[in-house]
N, C-alpha and C. Protein backbone atom coordinates (compact mmCIF):
# COMPACT_ATOMS: atom_id res chain seq x y z
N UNK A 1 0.81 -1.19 0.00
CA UNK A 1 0.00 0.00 0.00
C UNK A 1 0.86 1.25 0.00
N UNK A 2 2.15 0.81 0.44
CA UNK A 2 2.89 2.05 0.69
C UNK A 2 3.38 2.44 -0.68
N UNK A 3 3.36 1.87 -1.50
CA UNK A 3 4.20 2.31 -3.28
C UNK A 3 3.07 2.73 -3.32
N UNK A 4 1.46 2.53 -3.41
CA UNK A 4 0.74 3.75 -4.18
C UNK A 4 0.41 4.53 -4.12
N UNK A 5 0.86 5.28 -2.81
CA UNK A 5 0.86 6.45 -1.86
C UNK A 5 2.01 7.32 -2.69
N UNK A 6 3.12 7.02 -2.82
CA UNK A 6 4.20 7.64 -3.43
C UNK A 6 4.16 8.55 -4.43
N UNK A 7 3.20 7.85 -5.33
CA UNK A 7 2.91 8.33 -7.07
C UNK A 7 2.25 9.66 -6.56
N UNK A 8 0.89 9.15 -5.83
CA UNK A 8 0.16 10.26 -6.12
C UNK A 8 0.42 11.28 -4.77
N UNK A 9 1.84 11.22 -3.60
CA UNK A 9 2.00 12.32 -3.32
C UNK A 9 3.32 13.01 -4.22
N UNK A 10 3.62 12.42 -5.04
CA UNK A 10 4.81 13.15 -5.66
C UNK A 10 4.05 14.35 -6.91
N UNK A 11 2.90 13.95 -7.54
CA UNK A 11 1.79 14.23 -8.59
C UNK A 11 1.61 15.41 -7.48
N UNK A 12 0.62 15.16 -6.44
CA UNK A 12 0.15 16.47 -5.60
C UNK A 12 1.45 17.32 -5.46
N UNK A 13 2.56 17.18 -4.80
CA UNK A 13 3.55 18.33 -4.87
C UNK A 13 4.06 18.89 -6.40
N UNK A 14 4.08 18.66 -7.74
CA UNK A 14 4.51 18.90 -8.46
C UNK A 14 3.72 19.84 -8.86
N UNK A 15 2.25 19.40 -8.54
CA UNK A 15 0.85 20.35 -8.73
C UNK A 15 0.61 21.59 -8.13
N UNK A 16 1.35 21.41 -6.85
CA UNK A 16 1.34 22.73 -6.21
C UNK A 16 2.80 23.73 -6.56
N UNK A 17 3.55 23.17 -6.80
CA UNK A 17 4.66 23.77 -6.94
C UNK A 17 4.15 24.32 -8.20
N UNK A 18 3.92 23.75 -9.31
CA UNK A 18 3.05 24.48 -10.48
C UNK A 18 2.43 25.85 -10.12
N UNK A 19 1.25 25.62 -9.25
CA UNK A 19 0.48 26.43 -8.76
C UNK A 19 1.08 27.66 -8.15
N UNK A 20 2.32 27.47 -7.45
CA UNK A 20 2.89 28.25 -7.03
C UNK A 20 4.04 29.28 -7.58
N UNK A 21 4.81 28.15 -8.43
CA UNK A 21 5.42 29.22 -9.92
C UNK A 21 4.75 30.04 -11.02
N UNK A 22 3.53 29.80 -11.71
CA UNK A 22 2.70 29.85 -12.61
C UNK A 22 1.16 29.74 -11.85
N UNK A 23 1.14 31.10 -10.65
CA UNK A 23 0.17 31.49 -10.24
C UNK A 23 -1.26 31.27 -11.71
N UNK A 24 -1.13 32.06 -13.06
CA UNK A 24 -1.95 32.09 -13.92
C UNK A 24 -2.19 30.88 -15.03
N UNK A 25 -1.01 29.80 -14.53
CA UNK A 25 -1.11 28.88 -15.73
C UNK A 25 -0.11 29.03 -16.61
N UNK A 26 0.31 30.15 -16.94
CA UNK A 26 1.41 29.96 -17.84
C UNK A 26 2.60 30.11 -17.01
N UNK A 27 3.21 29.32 -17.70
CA UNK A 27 5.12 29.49 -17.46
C UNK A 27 6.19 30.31 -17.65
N UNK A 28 5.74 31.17 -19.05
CA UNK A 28 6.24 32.27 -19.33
C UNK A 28 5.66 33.99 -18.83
N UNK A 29 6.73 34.42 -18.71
CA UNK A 29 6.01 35.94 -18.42
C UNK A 29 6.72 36.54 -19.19
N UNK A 30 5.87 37.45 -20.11
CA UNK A 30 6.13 38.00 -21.03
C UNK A 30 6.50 39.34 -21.14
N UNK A 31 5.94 40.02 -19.84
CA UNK A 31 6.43 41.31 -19.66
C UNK A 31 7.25 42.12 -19.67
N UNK A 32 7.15 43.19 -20.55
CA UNK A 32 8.44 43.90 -20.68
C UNK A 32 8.48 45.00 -20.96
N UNK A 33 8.94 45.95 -20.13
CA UNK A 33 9.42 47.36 -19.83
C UNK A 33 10.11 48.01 -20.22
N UNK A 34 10.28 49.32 -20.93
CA UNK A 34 11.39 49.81 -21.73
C UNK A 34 12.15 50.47 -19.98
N UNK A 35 13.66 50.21 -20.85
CA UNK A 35 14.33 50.51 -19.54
C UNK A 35 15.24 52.03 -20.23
N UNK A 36 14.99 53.35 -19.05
CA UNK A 36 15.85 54.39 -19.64
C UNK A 36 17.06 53.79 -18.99
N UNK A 37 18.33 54.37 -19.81
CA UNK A 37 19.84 53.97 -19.68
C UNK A 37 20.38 54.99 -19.09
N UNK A 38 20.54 56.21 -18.40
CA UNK A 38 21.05 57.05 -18.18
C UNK A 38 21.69 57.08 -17.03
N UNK A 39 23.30 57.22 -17.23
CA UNK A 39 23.90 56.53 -16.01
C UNK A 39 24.01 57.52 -14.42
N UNK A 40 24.13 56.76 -13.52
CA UNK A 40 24.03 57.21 -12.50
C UNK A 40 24.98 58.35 -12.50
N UNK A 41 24.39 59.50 -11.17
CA UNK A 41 25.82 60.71 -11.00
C UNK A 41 26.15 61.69 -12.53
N UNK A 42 24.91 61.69 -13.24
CA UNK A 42 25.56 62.10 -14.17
C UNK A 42 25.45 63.89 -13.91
N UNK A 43 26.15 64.97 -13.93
CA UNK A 43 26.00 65.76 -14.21
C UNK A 43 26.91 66.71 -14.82
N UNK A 44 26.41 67.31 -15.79
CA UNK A 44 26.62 68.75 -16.22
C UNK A 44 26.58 70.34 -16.17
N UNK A 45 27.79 70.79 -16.27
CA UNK A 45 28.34 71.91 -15.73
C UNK A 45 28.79 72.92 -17.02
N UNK A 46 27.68 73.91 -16.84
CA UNK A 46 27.26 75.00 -17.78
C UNK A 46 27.52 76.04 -18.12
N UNK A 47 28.33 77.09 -18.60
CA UNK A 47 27.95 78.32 -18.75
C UNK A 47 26.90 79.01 -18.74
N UNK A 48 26.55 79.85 -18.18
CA UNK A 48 25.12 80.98 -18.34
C UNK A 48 25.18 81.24 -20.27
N UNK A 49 24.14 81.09 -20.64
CA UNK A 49 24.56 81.98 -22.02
C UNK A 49 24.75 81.10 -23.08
N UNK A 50 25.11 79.51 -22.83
CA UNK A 50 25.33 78.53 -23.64
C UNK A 50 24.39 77.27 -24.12
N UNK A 51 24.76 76.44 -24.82
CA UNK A 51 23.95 75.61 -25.20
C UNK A 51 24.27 73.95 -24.56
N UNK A 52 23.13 73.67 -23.72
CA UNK A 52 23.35 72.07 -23.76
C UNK A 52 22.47 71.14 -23.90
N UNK A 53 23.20 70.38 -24.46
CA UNK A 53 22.51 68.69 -25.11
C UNK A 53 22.61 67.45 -24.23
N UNK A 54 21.52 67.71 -23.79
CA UNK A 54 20.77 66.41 -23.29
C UNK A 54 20.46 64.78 -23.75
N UNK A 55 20.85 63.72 -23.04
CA UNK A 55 20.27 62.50 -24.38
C UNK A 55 20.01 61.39 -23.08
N UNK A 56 19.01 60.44 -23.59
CA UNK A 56 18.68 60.15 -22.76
C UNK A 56 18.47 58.73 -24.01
N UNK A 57 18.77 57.90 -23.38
CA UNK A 57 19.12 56.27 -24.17
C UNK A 57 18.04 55.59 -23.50
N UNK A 58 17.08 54.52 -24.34
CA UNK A 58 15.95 54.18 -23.85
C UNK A 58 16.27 52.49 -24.61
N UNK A 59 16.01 51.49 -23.93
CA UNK A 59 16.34 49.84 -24.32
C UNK A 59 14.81 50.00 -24.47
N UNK A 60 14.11 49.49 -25.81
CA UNK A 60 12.35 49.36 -25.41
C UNK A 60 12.32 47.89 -25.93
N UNK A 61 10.68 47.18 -26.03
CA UNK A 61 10.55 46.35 -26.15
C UNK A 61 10.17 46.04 -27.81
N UNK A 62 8.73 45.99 -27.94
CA UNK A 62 8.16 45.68 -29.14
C UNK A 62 8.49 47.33 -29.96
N UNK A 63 7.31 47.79 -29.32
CA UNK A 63 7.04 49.40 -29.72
C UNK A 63 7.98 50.82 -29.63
N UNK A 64 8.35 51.06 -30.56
CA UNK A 64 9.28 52.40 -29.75
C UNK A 64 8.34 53.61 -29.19
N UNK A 65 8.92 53.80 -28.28
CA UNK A 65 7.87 54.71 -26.96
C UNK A 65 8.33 56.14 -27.06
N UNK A 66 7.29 56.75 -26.86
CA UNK A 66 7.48 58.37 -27.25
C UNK A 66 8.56 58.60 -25.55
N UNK A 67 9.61 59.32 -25.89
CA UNK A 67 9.93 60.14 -24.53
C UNK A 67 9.75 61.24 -24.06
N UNK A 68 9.68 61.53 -22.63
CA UNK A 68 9.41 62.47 -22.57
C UNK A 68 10.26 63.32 -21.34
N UNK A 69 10.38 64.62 -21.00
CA UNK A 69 11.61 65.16 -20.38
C UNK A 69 10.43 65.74 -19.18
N UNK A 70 11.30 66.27 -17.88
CA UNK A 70 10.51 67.02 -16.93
C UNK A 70 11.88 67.45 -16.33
N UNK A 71 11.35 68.33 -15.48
CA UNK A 71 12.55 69.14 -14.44
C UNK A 71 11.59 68.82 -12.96
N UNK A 72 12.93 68.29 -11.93
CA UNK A 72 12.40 68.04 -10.81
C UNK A 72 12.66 68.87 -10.06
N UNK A 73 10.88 68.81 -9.65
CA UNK A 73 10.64 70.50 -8.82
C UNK A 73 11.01 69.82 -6.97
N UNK A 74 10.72 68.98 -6.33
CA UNK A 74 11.05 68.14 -5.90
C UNK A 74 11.08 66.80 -5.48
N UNK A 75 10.97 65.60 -4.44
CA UNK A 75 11.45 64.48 -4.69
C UNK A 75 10.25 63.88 -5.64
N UNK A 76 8.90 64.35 -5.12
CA UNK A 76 7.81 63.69 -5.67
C UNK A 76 7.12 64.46 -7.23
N UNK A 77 7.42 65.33 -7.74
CA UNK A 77 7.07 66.19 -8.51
C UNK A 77 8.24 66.53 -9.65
N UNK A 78 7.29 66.26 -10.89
CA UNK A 78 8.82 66.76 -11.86
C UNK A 78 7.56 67.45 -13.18
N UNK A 79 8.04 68.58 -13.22
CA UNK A 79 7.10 69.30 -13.88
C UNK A 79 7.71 68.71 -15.56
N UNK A 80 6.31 68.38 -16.66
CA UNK A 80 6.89 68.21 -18.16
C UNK A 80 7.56 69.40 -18.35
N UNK A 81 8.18 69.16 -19.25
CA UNK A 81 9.06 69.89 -20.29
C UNK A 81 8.56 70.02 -21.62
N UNK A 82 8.16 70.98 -22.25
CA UNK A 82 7.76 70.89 -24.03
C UNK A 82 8.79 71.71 -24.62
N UNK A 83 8.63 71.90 -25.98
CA UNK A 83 9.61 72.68 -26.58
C UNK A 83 9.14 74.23 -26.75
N UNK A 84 10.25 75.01 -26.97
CA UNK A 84 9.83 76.61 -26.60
C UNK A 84 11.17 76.83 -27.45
N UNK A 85 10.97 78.25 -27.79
CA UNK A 85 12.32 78.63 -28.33
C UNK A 85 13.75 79.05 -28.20
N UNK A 86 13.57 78.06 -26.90
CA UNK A 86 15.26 77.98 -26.05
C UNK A 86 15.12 76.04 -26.48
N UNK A 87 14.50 75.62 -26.16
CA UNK A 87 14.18 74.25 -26.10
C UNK A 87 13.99 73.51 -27.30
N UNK A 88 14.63 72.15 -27.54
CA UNK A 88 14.08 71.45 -28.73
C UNK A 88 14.38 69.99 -27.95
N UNK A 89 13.56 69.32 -28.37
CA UNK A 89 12.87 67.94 -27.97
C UNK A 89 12.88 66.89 -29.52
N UNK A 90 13.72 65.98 -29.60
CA UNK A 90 13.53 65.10 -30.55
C UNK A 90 14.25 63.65 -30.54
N UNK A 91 13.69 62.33 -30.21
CA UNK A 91 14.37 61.43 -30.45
C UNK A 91 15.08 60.81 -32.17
N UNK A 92 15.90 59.91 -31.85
CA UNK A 92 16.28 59.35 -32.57
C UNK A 92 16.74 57.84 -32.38
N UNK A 93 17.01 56.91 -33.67
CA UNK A 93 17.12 55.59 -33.25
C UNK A 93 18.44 55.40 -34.00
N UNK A 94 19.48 55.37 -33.12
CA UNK A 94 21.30 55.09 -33.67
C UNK A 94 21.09 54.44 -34.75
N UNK A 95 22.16 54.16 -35.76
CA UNK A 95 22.22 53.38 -36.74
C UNK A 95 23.36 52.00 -36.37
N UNK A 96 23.59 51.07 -36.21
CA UNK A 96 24.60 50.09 -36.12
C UNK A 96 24.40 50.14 -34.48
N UNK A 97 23.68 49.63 -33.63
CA UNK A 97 23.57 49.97 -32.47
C UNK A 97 22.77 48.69 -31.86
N UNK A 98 22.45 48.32 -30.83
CA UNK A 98 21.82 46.89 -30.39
C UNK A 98 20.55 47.30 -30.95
N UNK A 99 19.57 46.14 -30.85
CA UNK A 99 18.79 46.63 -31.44
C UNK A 99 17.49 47.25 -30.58
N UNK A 100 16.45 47.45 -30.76
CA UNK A 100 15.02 48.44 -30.13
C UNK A 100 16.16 49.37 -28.99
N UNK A 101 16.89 50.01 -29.61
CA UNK A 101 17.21 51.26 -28.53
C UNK A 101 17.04 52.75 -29.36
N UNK A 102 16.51 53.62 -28.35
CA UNK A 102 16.24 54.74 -29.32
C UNK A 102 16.84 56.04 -27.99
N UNK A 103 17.11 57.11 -28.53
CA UNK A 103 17.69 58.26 -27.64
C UNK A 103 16.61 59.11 -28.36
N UNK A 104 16.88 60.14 -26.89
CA UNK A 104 16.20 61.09 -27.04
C UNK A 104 16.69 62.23 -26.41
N UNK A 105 16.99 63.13 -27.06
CA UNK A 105 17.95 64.58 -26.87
C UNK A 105 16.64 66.09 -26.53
N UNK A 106 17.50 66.20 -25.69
CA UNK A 106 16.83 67.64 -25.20
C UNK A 106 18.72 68.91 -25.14
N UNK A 107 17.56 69.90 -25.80
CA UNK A 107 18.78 70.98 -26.22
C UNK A 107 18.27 72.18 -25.44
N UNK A 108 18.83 72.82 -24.79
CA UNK A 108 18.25 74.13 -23.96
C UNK A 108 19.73 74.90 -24.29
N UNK A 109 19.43 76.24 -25.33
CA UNK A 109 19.87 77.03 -25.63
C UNK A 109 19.37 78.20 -24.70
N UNK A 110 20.59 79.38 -24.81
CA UNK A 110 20.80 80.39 -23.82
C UNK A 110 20.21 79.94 -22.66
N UNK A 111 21.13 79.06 -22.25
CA UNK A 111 20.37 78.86 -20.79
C UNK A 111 20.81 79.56 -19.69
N UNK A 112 20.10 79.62 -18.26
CA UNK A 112 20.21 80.55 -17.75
C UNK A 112 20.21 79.63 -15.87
N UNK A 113 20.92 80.46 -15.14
CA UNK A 113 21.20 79.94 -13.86
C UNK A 113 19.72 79.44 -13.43
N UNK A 114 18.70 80.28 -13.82
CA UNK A 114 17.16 79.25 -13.68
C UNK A 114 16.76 77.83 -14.07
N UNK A 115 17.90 77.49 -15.33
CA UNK A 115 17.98 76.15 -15.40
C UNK A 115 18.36 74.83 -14.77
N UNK A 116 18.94 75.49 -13.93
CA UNK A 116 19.90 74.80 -12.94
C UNK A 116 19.12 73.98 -12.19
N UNK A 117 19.36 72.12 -11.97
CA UNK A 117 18.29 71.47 -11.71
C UNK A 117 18.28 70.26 -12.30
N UNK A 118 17.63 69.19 -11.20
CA UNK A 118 17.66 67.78 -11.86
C UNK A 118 16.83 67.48 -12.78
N UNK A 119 16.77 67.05 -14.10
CA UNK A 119 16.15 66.61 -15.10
C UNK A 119 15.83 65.03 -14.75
N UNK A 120 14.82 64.41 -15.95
CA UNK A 120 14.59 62.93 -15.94
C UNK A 120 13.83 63.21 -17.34
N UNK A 121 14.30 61.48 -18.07
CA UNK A 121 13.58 61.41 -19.17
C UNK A 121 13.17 60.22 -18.74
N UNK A 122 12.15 59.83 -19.47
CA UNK A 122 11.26 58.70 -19.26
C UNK A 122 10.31 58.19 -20.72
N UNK A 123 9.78 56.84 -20.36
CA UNK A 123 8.50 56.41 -21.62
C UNK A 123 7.70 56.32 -20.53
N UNK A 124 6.69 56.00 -21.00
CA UNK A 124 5.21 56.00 -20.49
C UNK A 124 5.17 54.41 -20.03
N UNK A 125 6.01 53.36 -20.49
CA UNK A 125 6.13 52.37 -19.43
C UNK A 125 7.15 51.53 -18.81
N UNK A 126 8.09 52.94 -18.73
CA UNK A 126 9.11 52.24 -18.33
C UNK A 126 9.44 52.77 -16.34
N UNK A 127 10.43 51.94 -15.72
CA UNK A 127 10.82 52.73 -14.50
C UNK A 127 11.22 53.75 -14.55
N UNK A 128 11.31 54.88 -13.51
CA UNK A 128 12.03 56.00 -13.53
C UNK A 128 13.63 55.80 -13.77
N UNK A 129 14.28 56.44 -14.50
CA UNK A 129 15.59 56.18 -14.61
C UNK A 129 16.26 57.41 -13.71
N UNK A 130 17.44 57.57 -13.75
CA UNK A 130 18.19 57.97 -13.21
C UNK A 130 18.47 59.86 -13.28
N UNK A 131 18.44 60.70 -12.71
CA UNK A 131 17.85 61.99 -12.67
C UNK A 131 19.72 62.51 -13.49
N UNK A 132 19.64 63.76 -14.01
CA UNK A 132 20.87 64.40 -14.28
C UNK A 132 21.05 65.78 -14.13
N UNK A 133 21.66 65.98 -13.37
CA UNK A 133 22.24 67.31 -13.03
C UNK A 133 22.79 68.36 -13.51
N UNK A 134 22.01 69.35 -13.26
CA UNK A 134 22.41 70.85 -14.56
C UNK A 134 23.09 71.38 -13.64
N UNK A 135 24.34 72.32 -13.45
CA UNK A 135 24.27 73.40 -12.59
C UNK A 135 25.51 74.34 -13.85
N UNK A 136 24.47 75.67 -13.86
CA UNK A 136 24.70 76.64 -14.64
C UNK A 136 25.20 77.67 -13.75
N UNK A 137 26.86 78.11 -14.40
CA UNK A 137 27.24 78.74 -13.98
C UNK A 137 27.60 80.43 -14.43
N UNK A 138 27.68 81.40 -13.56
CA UNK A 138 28.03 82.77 -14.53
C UNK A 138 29.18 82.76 -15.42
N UNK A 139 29.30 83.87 -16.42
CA UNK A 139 30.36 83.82 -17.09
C UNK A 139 31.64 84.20 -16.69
């Protein structure tokens, strides 16, 4: 009696362990997040009066994802950014480069010690990436 006990508790644990990896039934999870690349500590150091270029490297998945820029007003708050005529906003996708990665450049001409301040670029489903540091200095 004791061998046919065996089968069917080895069947019940395999079943739950199932149950417990593959909460939904499937095995695979398919999910996937565009990740921004922008490396930690990064910051830049400005002239008043000058021009700087921003870029912000995005790994995506299927879809390439619109990006988008903000300035952090503080920890919880980062106001958008659009384009204005100090400002230009435009991605691009490298040529010879891994593949689904696309950048996205922000340019703030005559900028001014008001610029001064952590930035973040982002997609609409990716994690927050990593903030970058303006500090604009006089001439």
């Amino acid at each position: 009696m004791r061998m046919k006990e065996q089968p069917a508790m080895k069947t019940l644990l395999a079943l739950l362990l199932w149950c417990i990896i593959c909460p939904d039934g499937n095995a695979e999870d398919n999910t996937c997040f565009s990740e921004v690349r922008v490396k930690r500590n990064t910051v830049w150091k400005v002239l008043e009066m000058s021009t700087l270029k921003l870029s912000c490297p995005v790994k995506y998945c299927d879809k390439q994802p619109v990006i988008t820029w903000c300035k952090l007003v503080d920890v919880e708050n980062c106001t958008p950014l659009a384009e204005n005529p100090n400002v230009k906003i435009w991605q691009h996708v490298p040529v010879n480069t891994e593949g689904n990665l696309t950048i996205s450049y922000m340019v703030i001409q005559k900028i001014t010690k008001y610029d001064s301040g952590l930035y973040r670029c982002g997609a609409f489903d990716s994690t927050a990436g990593h903030s970058i540091t303006v500090n604009v200095t006089g001439k």
